[in-house]
N, C-alpha and C. Protein backbone atom coordinates (compact mmCIF):
# COMPACT_ATOMS: atom_id res chain seq x y z
N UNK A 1 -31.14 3.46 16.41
CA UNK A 1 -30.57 2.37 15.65
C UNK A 1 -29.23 1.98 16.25
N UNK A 2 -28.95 0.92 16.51
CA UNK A 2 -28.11 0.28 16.96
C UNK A 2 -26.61 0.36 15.96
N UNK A 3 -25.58 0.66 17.34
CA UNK A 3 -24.51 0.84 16.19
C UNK A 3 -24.07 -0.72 15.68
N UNK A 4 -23.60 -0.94 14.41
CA UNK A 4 -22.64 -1.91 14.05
C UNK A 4 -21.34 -1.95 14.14
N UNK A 5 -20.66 -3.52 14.26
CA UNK A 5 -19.27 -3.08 14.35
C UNK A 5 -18.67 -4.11 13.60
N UNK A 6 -17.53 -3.84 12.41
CA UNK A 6 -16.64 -4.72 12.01
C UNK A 6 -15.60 -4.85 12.45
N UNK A 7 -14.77 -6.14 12.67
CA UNK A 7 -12.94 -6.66 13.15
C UNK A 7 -12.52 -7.41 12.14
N UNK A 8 -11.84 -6.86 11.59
CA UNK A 8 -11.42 -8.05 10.79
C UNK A 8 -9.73 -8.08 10.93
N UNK A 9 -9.16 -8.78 10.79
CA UNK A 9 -7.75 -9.10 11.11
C UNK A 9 -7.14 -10.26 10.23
N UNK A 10 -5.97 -9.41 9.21
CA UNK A 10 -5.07 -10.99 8.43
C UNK A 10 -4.16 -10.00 8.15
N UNK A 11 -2.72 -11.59 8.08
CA UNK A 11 -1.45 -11.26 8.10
C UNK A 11 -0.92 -10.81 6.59
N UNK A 12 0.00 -10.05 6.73
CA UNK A 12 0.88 -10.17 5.66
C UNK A 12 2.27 -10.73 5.93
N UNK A 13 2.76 -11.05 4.47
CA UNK A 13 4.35 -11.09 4.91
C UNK A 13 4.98 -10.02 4.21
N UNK A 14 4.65 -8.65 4.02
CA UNK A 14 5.15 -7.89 3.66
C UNK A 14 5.10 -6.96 5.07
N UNK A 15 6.00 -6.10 5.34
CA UNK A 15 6.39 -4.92 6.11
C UNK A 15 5.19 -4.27 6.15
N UNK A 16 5.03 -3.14 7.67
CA UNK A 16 4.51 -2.15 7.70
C UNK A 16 4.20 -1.05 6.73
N UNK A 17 5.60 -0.88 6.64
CA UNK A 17 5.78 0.66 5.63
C UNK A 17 5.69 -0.21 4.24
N UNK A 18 5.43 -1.32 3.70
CA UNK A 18 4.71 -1.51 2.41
C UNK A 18 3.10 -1.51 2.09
N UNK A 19 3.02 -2.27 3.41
CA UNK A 19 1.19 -2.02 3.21
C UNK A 19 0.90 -0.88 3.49
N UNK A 20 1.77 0.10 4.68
CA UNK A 20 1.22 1.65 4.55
C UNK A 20 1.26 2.45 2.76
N UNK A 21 2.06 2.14 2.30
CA UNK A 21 2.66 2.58 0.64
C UNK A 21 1.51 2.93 0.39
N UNK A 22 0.56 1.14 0.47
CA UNK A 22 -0.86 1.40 -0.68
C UNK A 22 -2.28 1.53 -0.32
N UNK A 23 -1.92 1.57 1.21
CA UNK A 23 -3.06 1.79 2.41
C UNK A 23 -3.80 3.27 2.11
N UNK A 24 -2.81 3.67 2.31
CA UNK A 24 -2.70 5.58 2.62
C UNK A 24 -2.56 5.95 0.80
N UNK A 25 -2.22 5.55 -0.19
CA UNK A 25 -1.82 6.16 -1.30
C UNK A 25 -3.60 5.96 -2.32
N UNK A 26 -4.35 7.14 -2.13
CA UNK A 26 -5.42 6.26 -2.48
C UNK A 26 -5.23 6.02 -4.21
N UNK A 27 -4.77 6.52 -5.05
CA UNK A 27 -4.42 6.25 -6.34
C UNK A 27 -3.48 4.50 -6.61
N UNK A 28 -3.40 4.54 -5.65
CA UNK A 28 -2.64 2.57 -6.01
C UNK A 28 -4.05 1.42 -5.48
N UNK A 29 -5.14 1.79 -5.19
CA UNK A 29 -6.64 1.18 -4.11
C UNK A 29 -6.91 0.69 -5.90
N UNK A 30 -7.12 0.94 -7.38
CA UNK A 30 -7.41 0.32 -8.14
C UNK A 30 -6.89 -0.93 -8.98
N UNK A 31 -5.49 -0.59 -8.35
CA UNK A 31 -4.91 -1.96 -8.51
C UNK A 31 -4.97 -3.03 -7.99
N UNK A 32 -4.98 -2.95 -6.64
CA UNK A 32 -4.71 -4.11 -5.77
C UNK A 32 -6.08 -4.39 -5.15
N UNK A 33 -7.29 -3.30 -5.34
CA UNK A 33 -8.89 -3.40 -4.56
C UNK A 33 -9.25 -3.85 -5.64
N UNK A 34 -10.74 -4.03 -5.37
CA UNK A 34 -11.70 -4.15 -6.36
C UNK A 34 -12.41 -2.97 -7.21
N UNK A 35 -11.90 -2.17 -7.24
CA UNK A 35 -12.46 -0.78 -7.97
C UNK A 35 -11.56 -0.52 -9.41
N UNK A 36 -12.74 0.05 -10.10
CA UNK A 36 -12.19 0.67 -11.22
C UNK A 36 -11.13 1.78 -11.39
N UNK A 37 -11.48 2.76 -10.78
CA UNK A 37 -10.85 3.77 -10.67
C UNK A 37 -10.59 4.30 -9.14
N UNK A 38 -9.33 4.90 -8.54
CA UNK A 38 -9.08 5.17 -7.29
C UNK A 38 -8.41 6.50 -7.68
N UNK A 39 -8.84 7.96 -6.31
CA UNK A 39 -7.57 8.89 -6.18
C UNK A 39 -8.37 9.68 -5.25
N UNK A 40 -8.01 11.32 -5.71
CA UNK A 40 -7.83 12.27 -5.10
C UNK A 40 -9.03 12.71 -5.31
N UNK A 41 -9.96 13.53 -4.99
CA UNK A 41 -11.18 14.73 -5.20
C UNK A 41 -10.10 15.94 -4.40
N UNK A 42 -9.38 15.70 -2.66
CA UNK A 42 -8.45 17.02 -2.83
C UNK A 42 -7.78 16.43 -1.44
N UNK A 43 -6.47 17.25 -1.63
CA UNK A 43 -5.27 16.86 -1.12
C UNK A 43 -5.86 16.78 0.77
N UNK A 44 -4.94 16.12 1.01
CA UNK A 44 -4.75 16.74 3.24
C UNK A 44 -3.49 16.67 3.20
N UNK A 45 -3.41 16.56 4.59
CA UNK A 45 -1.96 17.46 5.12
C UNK A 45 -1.67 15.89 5.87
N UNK A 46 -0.54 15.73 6.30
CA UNK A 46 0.87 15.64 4.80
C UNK A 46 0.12 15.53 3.56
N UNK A 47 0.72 16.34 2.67
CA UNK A 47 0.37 16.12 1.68
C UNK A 47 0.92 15.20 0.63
N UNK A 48 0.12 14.61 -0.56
CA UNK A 48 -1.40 14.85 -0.76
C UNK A 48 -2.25 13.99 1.00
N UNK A 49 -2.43 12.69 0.70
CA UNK A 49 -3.33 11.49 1.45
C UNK A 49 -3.19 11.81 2.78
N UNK A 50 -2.82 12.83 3.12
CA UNK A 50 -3.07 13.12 4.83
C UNK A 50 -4.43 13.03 5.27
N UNK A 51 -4.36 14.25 6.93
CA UNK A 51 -5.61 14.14 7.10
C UNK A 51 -6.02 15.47 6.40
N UNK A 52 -7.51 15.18 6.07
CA UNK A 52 -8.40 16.13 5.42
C UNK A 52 -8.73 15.44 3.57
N UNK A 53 -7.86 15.00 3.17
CA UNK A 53 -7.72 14.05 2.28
C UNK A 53 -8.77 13.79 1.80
N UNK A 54 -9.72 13.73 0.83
CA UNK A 54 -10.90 13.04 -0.08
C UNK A 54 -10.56 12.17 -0.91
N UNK A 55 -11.29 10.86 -0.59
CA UNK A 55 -10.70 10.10 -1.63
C UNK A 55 -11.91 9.71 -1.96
N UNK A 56 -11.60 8.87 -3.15
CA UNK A 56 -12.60 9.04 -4.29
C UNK A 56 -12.35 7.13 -4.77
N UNK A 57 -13.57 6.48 -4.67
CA UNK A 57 -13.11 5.33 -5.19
C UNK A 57 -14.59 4.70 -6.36
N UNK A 58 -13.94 4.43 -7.10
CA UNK A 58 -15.19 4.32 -8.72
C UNK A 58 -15.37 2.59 -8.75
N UNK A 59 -16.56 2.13 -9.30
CA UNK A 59 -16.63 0.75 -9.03
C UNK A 59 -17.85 0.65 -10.38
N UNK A 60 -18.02 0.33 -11.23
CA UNK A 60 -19.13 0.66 -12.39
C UNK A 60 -19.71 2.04 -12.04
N UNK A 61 -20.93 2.30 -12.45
CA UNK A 61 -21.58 3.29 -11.55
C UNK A 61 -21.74 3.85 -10.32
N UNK A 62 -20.93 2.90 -9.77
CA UNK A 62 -21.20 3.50 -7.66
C UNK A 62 -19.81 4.47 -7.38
N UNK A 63 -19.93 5.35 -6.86
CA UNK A 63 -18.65 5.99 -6.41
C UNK A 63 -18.67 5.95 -4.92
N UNK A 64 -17.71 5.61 -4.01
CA UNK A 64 -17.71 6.21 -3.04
C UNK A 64 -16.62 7.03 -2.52
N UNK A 65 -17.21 7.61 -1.56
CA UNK A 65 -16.02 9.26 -0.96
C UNK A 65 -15.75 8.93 0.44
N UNK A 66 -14.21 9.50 0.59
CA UNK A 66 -14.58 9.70 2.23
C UNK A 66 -13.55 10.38 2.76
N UNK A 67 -13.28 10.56 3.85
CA UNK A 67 -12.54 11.68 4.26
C UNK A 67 -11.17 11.33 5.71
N UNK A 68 -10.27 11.44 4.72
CA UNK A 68 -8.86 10.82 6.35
C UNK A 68 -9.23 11.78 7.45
N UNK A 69 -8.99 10.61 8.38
CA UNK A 69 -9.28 11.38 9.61
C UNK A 69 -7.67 10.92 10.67
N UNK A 70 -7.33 10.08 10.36
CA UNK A 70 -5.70 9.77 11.11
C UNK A 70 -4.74 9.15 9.86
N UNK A 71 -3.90 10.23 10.59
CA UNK A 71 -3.06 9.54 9.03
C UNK A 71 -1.35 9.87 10.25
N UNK A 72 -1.62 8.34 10.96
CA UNK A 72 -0.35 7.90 11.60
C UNK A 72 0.87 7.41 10.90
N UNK A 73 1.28 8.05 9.94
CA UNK A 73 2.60 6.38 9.45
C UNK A 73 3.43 5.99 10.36
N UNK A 74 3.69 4.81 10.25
CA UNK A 74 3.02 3.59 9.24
C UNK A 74 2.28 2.84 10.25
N UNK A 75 1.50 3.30 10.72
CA UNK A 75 0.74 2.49 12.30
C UNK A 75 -0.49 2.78 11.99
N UNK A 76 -1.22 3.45 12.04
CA UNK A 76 -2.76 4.08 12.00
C UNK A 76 -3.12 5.09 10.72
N UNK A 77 -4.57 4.11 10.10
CA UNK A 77 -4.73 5.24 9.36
C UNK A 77 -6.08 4.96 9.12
N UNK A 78 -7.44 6.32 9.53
CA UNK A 78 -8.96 5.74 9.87
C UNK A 78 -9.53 7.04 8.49
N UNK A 79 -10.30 6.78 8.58
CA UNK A 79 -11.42 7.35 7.63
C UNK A 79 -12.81 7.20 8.32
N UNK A 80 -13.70 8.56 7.85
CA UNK A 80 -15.12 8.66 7.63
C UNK A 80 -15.88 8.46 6.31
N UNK A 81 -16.41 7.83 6.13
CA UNK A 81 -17.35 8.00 5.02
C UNK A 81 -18.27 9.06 4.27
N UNK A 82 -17.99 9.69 3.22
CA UNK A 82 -18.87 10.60 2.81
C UNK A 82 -20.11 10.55 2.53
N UNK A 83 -19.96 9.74 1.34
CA UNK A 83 -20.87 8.98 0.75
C UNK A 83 -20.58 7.75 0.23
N UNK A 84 -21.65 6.76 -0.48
CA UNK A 84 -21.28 5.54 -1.07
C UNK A 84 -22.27 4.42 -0.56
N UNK A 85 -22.22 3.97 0.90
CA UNK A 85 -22.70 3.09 1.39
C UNK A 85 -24.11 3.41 2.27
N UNK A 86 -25.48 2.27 2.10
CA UNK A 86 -26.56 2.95 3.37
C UNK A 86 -26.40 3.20 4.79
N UNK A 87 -25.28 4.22 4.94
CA UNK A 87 -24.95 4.24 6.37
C UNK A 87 -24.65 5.36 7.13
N UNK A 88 -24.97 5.73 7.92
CA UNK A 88 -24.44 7.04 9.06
C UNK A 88 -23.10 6.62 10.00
N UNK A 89 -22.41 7.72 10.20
CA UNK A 89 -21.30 7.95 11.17
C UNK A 89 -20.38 6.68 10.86
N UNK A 90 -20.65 6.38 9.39
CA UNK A 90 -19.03 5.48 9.09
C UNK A 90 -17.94 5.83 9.56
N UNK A 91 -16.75 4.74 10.27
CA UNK A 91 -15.91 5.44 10.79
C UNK A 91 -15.20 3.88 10.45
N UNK A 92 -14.04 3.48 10.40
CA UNK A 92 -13.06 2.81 9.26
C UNK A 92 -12.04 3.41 9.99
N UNK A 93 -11.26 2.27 11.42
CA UNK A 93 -9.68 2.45 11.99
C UNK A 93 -8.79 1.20 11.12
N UNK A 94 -7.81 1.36 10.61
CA UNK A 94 -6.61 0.45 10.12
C UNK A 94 -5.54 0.36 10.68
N UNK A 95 -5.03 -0.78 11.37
CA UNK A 95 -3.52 -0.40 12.30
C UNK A 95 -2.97 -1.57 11.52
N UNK A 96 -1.63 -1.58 11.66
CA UNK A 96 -0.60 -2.15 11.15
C UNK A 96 0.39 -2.28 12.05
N UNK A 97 0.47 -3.61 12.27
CA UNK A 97 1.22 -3.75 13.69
C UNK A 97 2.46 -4.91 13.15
N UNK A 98 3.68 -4.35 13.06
CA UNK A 98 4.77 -5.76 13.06
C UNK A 98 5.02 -6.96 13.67
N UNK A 99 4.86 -8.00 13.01
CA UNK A 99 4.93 -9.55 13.53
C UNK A 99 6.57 -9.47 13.59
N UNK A 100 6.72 -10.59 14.59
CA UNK A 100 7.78 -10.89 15.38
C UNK A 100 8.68 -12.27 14.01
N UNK A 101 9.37 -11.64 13.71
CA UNK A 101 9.92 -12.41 12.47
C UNK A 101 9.66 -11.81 10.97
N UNK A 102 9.01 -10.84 10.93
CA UNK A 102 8.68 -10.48 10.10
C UNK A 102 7.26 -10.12 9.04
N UNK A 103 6.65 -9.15 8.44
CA UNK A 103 5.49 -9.14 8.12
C UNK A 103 4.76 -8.04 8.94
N UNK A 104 3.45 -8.26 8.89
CA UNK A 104 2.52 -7.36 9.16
C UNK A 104 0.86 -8.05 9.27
N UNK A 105 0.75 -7.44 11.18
CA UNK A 105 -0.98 -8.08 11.14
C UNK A 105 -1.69 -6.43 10.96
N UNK A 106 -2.69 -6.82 9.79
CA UNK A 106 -3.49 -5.48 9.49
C UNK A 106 -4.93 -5.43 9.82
N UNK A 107 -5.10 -4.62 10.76
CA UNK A 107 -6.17 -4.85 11.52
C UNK A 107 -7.69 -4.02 11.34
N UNK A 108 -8.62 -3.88 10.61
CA UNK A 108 -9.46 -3.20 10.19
C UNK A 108 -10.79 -2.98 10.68
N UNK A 109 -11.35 -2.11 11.59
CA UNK A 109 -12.34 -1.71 12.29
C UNK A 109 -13.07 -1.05 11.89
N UNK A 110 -14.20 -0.91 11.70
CA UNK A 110 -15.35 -0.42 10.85
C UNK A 110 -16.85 -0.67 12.12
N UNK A 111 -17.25 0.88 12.43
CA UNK A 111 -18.43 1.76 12.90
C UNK A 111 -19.39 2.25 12.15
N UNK A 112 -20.51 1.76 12.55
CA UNK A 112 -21.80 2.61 11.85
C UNK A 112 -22.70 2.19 11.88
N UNK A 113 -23.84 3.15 12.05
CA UNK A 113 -25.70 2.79 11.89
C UNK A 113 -25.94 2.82 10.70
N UNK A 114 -26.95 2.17 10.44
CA UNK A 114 -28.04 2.26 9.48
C UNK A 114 -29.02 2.98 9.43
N UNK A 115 -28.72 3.38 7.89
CA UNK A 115 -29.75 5.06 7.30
C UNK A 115 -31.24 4.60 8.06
N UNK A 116 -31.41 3.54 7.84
CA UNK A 116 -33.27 2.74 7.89
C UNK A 116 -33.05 2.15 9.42
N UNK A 117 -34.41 2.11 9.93
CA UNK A 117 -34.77 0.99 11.06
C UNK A 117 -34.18 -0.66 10.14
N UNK A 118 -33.89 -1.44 11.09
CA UNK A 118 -33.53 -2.97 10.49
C UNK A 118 -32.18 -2.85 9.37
N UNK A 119 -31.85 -1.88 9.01
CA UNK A 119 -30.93 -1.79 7.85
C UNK A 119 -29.55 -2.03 8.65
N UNK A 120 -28.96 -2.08 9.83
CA UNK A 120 -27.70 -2.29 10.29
C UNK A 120 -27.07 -3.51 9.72
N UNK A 121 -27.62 -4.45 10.48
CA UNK A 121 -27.26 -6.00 10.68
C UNK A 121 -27.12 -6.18 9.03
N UNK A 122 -27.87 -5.94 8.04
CA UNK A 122 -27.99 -6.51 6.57
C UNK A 122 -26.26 -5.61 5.99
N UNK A 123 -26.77 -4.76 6.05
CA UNK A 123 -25.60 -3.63 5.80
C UNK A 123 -23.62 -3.90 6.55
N UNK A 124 -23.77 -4.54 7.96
CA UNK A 124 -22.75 -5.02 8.12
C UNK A 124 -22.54 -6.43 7.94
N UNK A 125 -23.19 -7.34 7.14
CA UNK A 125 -23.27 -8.55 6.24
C UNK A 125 -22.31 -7.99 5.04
N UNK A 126 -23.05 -7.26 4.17
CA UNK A 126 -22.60 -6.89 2.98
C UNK A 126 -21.01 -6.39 3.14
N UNK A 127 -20.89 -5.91 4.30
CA UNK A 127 -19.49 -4.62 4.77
C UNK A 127 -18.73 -5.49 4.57
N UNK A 128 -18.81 -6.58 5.40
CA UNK A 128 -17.98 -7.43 6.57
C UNK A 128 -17.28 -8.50 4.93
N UNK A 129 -18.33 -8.70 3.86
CA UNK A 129 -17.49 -9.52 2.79
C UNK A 129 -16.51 -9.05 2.59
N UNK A 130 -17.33 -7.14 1.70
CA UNK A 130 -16.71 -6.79 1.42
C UNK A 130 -15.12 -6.23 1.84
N UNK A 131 -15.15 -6.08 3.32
CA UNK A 131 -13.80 -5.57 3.68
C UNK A 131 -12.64 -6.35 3.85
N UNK A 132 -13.32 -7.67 4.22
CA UNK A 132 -12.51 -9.27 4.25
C UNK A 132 -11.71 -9.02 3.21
N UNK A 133 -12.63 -9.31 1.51
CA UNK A 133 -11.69 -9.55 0.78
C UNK A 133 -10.94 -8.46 0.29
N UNK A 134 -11.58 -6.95 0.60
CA UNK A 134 -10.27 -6.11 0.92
C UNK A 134 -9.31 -6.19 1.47
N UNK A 135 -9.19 -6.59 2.34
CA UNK A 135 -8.15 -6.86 3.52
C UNK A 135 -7.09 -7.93 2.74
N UNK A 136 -7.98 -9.12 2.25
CA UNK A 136 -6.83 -10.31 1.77
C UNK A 136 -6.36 -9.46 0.36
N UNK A 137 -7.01 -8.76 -0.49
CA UNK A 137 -6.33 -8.64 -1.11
C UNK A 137 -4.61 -7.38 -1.01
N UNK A 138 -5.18 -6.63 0.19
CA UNK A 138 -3.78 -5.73 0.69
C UNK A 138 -2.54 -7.00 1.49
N UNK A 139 -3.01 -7.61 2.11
CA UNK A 139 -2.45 -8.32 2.02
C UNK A 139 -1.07 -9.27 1.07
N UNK A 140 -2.17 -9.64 0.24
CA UNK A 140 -1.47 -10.19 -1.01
C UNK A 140 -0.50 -9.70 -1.57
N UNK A 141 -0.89 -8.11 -1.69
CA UNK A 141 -0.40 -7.48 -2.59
C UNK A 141 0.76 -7.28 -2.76
């Protein structure tokens, strides 16, 4: 199965180290995401939201998990997927790079096959909304 790949890229006019605040803090992801409930299942190093980190994000009935894997501040910060979505070897890079005058371009990369034959392409349809309007809404925030 063919890997998929997401890019997605939009500005803020807020700083690095603000969008890192709520990037990396997974307990502030229910305010400003689309989820019900956001946090911890268990700490990483730095502690808590380092790497090793489980985070835990609630949406009606769907939960999904996943696990820090770079936890650069305030530049890089990627995740694997536990569970949640139909997908293998999720892998989710975030950089945060300072604009020249001020602000922040936040840049979001997203890896992975599909559990099924044909299931990629449908599956990074669904991703690709969803991470967009993730993205605008960190942004915003």
């Amino acid at each position: 199965m063919a890997e998929q790949h997401i890019d997605i890229t939009c500005h803020s006019p807020s700083g690095p180290e603000r969008i890192w605040a709520l990037l990396s803090d997974a307990s502030t992801w229910s305010n400003w995401a689309p989820f019900d409930d956001s946090g911890l299942e268990s700490p990483g190093s730095p502690a808590p939201d380092g790497v090793g980190a489980v985070r835990v994000f609630r949406r009606g009935r769907k939960v999904t998990r996943e696990r820090v894997i770079v936890f650069d501040e305030p530049r890089h910060f990627a995740y694997e997927l536990l569970h949640g979505i139909p997908a293998r070897d999720y892998r989710a890079d975030v950089t945060l790079e300072p604009l020249p005058g001020g602000g922040t371009a936040i840049r979001w990369r997203s890896r992975f096959r599909g559990r099924l034959p044909g299931q990629g392409p449908v599956v990074r349809l669904l991703l690709r909304r969803f991470i967009e309007d993730l993205v605008q809404r960190l942004a915003r925030y």
